[in-house]
C-alpha atoms as a PDB file:
ATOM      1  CA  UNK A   1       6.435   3.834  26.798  1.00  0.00           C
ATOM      2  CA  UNK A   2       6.099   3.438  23.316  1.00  0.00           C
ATOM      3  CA  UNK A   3       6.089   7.642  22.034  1.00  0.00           C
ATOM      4  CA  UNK A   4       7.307   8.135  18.851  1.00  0.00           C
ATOM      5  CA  UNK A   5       7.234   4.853  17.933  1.00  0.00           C
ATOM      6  CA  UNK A   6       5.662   4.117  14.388  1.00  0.00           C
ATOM      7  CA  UNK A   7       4.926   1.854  11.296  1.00  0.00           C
ATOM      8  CA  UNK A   8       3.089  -1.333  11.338  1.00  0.00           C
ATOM      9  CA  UNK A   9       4.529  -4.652  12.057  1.00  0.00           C
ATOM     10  CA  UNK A  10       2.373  -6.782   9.539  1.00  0.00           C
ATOM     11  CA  UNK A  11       2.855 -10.084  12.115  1.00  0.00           C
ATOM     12  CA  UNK A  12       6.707 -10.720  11.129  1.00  0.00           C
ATOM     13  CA  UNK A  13      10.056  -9.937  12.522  1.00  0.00           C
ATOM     14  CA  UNK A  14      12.177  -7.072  11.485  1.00  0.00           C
ATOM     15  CA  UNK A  15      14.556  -9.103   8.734  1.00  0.00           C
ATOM     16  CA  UNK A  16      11.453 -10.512   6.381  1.00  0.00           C
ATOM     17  CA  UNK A  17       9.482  -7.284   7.186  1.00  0.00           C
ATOM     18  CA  UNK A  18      12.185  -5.429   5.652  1.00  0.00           C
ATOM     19  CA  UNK A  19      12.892  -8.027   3.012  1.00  0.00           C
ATOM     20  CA  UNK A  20       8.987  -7.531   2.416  1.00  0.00           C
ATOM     21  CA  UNK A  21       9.215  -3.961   1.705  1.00  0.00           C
ATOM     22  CA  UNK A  22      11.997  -3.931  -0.221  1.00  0.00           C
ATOM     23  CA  UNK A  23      10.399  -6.514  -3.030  1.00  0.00           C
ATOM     24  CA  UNK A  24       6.917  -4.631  -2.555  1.00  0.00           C
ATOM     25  CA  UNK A  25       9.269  -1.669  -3.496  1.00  0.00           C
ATOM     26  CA  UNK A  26      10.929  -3.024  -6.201  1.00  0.00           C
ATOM     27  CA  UNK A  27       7.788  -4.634  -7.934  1.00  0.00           C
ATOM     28  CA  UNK A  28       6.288  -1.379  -7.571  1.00  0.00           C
ATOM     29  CA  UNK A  29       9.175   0.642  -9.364  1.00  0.00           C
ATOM     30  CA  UNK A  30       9.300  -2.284 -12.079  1.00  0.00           C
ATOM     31  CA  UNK A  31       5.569  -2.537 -12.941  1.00  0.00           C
ATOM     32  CA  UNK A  32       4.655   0.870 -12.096  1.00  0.00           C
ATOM     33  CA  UNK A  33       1.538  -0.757  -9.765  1.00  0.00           C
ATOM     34  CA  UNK A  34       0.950  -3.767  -7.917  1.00  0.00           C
ATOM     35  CA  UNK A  35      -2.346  -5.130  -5.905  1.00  0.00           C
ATOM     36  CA  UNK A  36      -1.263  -5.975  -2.103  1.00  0.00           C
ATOM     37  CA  UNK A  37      -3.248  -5.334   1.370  1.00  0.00           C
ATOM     38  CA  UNK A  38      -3.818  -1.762   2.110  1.00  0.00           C
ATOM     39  CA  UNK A  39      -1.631  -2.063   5.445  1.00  0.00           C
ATOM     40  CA  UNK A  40       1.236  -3.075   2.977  1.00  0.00           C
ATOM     41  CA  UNK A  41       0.568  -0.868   0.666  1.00  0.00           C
ATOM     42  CA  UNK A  42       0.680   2.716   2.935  1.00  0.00           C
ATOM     43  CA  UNK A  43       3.842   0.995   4.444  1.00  0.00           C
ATOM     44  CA  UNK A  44       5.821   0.984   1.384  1.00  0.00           C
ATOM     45  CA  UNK A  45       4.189   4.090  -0.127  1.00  0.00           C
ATOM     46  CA  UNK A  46       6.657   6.662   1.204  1.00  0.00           C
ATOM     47  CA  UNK A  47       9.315   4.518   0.603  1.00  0.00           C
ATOM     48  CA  UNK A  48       8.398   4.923  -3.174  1.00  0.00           C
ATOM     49  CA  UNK A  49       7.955   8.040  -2.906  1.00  0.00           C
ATOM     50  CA  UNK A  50      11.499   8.646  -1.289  1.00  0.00           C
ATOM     51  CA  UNK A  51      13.192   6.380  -3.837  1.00  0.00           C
ATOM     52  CA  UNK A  52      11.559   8.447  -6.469  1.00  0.00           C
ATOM     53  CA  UNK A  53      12.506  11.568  -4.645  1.00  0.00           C
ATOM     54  CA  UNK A  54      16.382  10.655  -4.507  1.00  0.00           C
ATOM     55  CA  UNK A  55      16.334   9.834  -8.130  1.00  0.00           C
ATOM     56  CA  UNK A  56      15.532  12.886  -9.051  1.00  0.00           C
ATOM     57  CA  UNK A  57      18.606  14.751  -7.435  1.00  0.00           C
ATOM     58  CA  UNK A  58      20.647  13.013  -9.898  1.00  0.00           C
ATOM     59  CA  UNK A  59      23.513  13.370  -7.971  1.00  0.00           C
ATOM     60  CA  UNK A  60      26.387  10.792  -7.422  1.00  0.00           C
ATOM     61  CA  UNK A  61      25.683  10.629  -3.932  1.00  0.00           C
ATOM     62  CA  UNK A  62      21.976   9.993  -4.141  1.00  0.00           C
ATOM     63  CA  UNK A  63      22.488   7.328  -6.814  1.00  0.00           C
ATOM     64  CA  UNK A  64      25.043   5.361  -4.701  1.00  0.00           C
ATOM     65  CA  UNK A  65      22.013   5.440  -1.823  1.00  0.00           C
ATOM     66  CA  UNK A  66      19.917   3.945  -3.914  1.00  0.00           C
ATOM     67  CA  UNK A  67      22.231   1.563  -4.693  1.00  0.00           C
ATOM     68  CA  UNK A  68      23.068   0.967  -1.559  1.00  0.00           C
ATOM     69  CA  UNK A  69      19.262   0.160  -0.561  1.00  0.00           C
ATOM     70  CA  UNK A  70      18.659  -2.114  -3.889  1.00  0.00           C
ATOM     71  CA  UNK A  71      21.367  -3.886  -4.305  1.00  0.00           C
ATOM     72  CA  UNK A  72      20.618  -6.757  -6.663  1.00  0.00           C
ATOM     73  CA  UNK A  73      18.064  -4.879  -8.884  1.00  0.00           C
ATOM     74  CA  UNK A  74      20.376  -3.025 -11.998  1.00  0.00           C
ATOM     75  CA  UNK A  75      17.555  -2.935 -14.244  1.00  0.00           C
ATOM     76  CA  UNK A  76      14.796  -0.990 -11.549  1.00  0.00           C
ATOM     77  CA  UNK A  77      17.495   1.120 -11.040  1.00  0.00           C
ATOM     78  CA  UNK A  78      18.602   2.001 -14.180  1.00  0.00           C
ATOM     79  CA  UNK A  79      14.420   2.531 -14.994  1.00  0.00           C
ATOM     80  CA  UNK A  80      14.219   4.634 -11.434  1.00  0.00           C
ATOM     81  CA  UNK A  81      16.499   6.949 -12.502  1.00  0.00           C
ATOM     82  CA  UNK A  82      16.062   7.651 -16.188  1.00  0.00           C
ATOM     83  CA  UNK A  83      12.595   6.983 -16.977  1.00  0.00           C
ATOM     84  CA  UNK A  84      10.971   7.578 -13.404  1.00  0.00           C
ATOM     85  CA  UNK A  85      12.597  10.412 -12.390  1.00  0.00           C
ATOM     86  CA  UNK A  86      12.628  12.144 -15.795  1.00  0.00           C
ATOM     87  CA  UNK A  87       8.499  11.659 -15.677  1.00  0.00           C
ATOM     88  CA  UNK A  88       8.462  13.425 -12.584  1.00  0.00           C
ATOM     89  CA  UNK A  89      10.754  16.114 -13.237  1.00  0.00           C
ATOM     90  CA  UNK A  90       8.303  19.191 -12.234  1.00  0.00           C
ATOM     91  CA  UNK A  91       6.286  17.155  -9.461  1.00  0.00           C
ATOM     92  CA  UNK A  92       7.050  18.155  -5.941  1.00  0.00           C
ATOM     93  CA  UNK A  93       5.451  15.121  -4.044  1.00  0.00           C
ATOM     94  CA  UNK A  94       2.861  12.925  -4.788  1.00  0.00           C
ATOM     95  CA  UNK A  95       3.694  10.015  -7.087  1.00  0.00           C
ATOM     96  CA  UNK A  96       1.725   7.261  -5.788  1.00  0.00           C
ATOM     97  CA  UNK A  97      -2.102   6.457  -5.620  1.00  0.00           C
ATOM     98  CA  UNK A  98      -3.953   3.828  -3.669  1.00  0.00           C
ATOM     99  CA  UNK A  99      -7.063   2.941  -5.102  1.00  0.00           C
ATOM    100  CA  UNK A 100      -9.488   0.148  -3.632  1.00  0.00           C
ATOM    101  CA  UNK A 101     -10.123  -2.917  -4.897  1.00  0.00           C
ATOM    102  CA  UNK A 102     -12.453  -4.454  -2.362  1.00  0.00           C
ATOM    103  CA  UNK A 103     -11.905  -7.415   0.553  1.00  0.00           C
ATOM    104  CA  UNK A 104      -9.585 -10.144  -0.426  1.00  0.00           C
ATOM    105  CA  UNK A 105     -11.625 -13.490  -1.003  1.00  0.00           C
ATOM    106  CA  UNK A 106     -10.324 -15.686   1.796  1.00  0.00           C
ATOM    107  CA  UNK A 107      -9.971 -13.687   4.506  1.00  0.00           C
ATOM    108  CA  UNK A 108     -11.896 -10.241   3.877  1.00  0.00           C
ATOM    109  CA  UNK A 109      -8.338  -8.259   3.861  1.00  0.00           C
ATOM    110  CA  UNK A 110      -9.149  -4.782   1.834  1.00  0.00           C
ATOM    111  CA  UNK A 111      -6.884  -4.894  -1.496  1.00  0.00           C
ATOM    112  CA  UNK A 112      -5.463  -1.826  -2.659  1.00  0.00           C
ATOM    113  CA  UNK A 113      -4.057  -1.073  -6.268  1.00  0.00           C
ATOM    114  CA  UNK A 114      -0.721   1.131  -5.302  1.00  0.00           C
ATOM    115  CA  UNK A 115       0.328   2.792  -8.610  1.00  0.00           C
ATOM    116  CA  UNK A 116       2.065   5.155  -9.878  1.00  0.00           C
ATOM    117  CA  UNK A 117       0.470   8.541 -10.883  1.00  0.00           C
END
Protein backbone atom coordinates (compact mmCIF):
# COMPACT_ATOMS: atom_id res chain seq x y z
CA UNK A 1 0.00 0.00 0.00
CA UNK A 2 1.19 3.18 -0.95
CA UNK A 3 -0.93 5.72 1.94
CA UNK A 4 0.73 8.63 2.72
CA UNK A 5 2.98 8.45 0.17
CA UNK A 6 3.50 11.79 -1.87
CA UNK A 7 5.40 14.07 -4.40
CA UNK A 8 6.00 13.33 -7.96
CA UNK A 9 8.80 11.35 -9.31
CA UNK A 10 9.40 13.39 -12.63
CA UNK A 11 10.86 9.85 -14.39
CA UNK A 12 14.35 9.90 -12.39
CA UNK A 13 15.81 8.27 -9.39
CA UNK A 14 15.96 9.79 -6.00
CA UNK A 15 19.83 11.29 -6.22
CA UNK A 16 19.26 13.57 -9.63
CA UNK A 17 15.61 14.19 -8.51
CA UNK A 18 16.95 15.75 -5.53
CA UNK A 19 19.94 17.25 -7.28
CA UNK A 20 17.03 18.64 -9.62
CA UNK A 21 15.28 20.41 -6.95
CA UNK A 22 17.91 21.73 -5.30
CA UNK A 23 19.29 23.80 -8.61
CA UNK A 24 15.48 24.56 -9.52
CA UNK A 25 15.70 25.97 -5.90
CA UNK A 26 18.64 27.78 -6.11
CA UNK A 27 17.94 29.42 -9.61
CA UNK A 28 14.77 30.38 -8.21
CA UNK A 29 16.23 32.20 -5.02
CA UNK A 30 19.02 33.77 -7.40
CA UNK A 31 16.79 35.14 -10.21
CA UNK A 32 13.78 35.60 -8.24
CA UNK A 33 11.73 33.44 -11.23
CA UNK A 34 12.50 30.86 -13.59
CA UNK A 35 10.27 29.12 -16.55
CA UNK A 36 10.26 25.12 -15.95
CA UNK A 37 7.26 22.43 -16.39
CA UNK A 38 4.44 22.98 -14.08
CA UNK A 39 5.05 19.40 -12.41
CA UNK A 40 8.57 20.88 -11.52
CA UNK A 41 7.54 23.85 -10.65
CA UNK A 42 4.68 22.87 -7.68
CA UNK A 43 7.48 20.37 -6.62
CA UNK A 44 9.95 22.87 -5.68
CA UNK A 45 7.41 25.55 -4.70
CA UNK A 46 7.17 24.71 -1.00
CA UNK A 47 10.59 24.13 -0.85
CA UNK A 48 10.97 27.93 -1.64
CA UNK A 49 8.67 28.76 0.36
CA UNK A 50 10.30 26.83 3.39
CA UNK A 51 13.76 28.19 2.56
CA UNK A 52 12.23 31.58 2.64
CA UNK A 53 10.40 30.72 5.78
CA UNK A 54 13.69 29.63 7.74
CA UNK A 55 15.39 32.75 6.66
CA UNK A 56 13.28 34.72 8.22
CA UNK A 57 13.81 33.29 11.86
CA UNK A 58 17.17 34.67 11.66
CA UNK A 59 18.36 32.50 14.09
CA UNK A 60 21.80 30.67 14.21
CA UNK A 61 20.20 27.48 14.06
CA UNK A 62 17.99 28.11 11.07
CA UNK A 63 20.88 29.66 9.14
CA UNK A 64 23.19 26.63 9.69
CA UNK A 65 19.99 24.49 8.07
CA UNK A 66 20.10 26.32 5.31
CA UNK A 67 23.47 25.89 5.03
CA UNK A 68 23.36 22.63 5.56
CA UNK A 69 20.78 22.10 2.53
CA UNK A 70 22.85 24.58 0.05
CA UNK A 71 26.02 23.93 0.53
CA UNK A 72 28.02 25.34 -2.36
CA UNK A 73 25.80 28.45 -2.99
CA UNK A 74 27.41 31.55 -0.47
CA UNK A 75 26.09 34.16 -2.59
CA UNK A 76 22.01 32.74 -2.69
CA UNK A 77 22.50 32.48 0.73
CA UNK A 78 23.83 35.49 1.72
CA UNK A 79 20.78 37.14 -0.81
CA UNK A 80 18.15 34.53 1.03
CA UNK A 81 18.75 35.87 4.12
CA UNK A 82 19.27 39.61 3.87
CA UNK A 83 17.45 40.73 0.95
CA UNK A 84 14.70 37.87 0.74
CA UNK A 85 13.81 37.55 4.03
CA UNK A 86 13.94 41.27 4.88
CA UNK A 87 11.23 41.72 1.76
CA UNK A 88 9.08 39.41 3.41
CA UNK A 89 9.32 40.48 6.83
CA UNK A 90 5.35 40.95 7.55
CA UNK A 91 4.19 38.07 5.06
CA UNK A 92 2.93 34.97 6.74
CA UNK A 93 2.97 32.51 3.69
CA UNK A 94 2.69 32.95 0.26
CA UNK A 95 5.84 34.02 -1.59
CA UNK A 96 5.65 32.27 -4.76
CA UNK A 97 3.33 32.51 -7.90
CA UNK A 98 2.92 30.17 -10.82
CA UNK A 99 1.71 31.76 -13.74
CA UNK A 100 1.16 29.92 -17.22
CA UNK A 101 2.99 30.23 -20.04
CA UNK A 102 1.38 27.77 -22.42
CA UNK A 103 2.58 24.02 -23.84
CA UNK A 104 6.23 23.66 -24.39
CA UNK A 105 6.99 23.48 -28.27
CA UNK A 106 8.30 19.94 -28.64
CA UNK A 107 6.42 17.99 -26.61
CA UNK A 108 3.16 20.02 -25.47
CA UNK A 109 4.53 20.05 -21.64
CA UNK A 110 2.53 23.19 -19.90
CA UNK A 111 5.36 25.87 -18.88
CA UNK A 112 4.92 27.69 -15.83
CA UNK A 113 6.70 31.05 -14.79
CA UNK A 114 7.44 30.28 -10.81
CA UNK A 115 8.31 33.71 -9.31
CA UNK A 116 8.56 35.35 -6.58
CA UNK A 117 5.71 37.64 -5.31
Amino acid sequence: MAHRVDGRKLGRKTGPRLALYRNLVVSVLRYEQIRTTEARAKEVRGQVERFITLAKEGTLASRRRIIAELPDEPLVIDKLINEIAARYGDRSSGYTRLTKIGPRAGDRAPIVQLELV
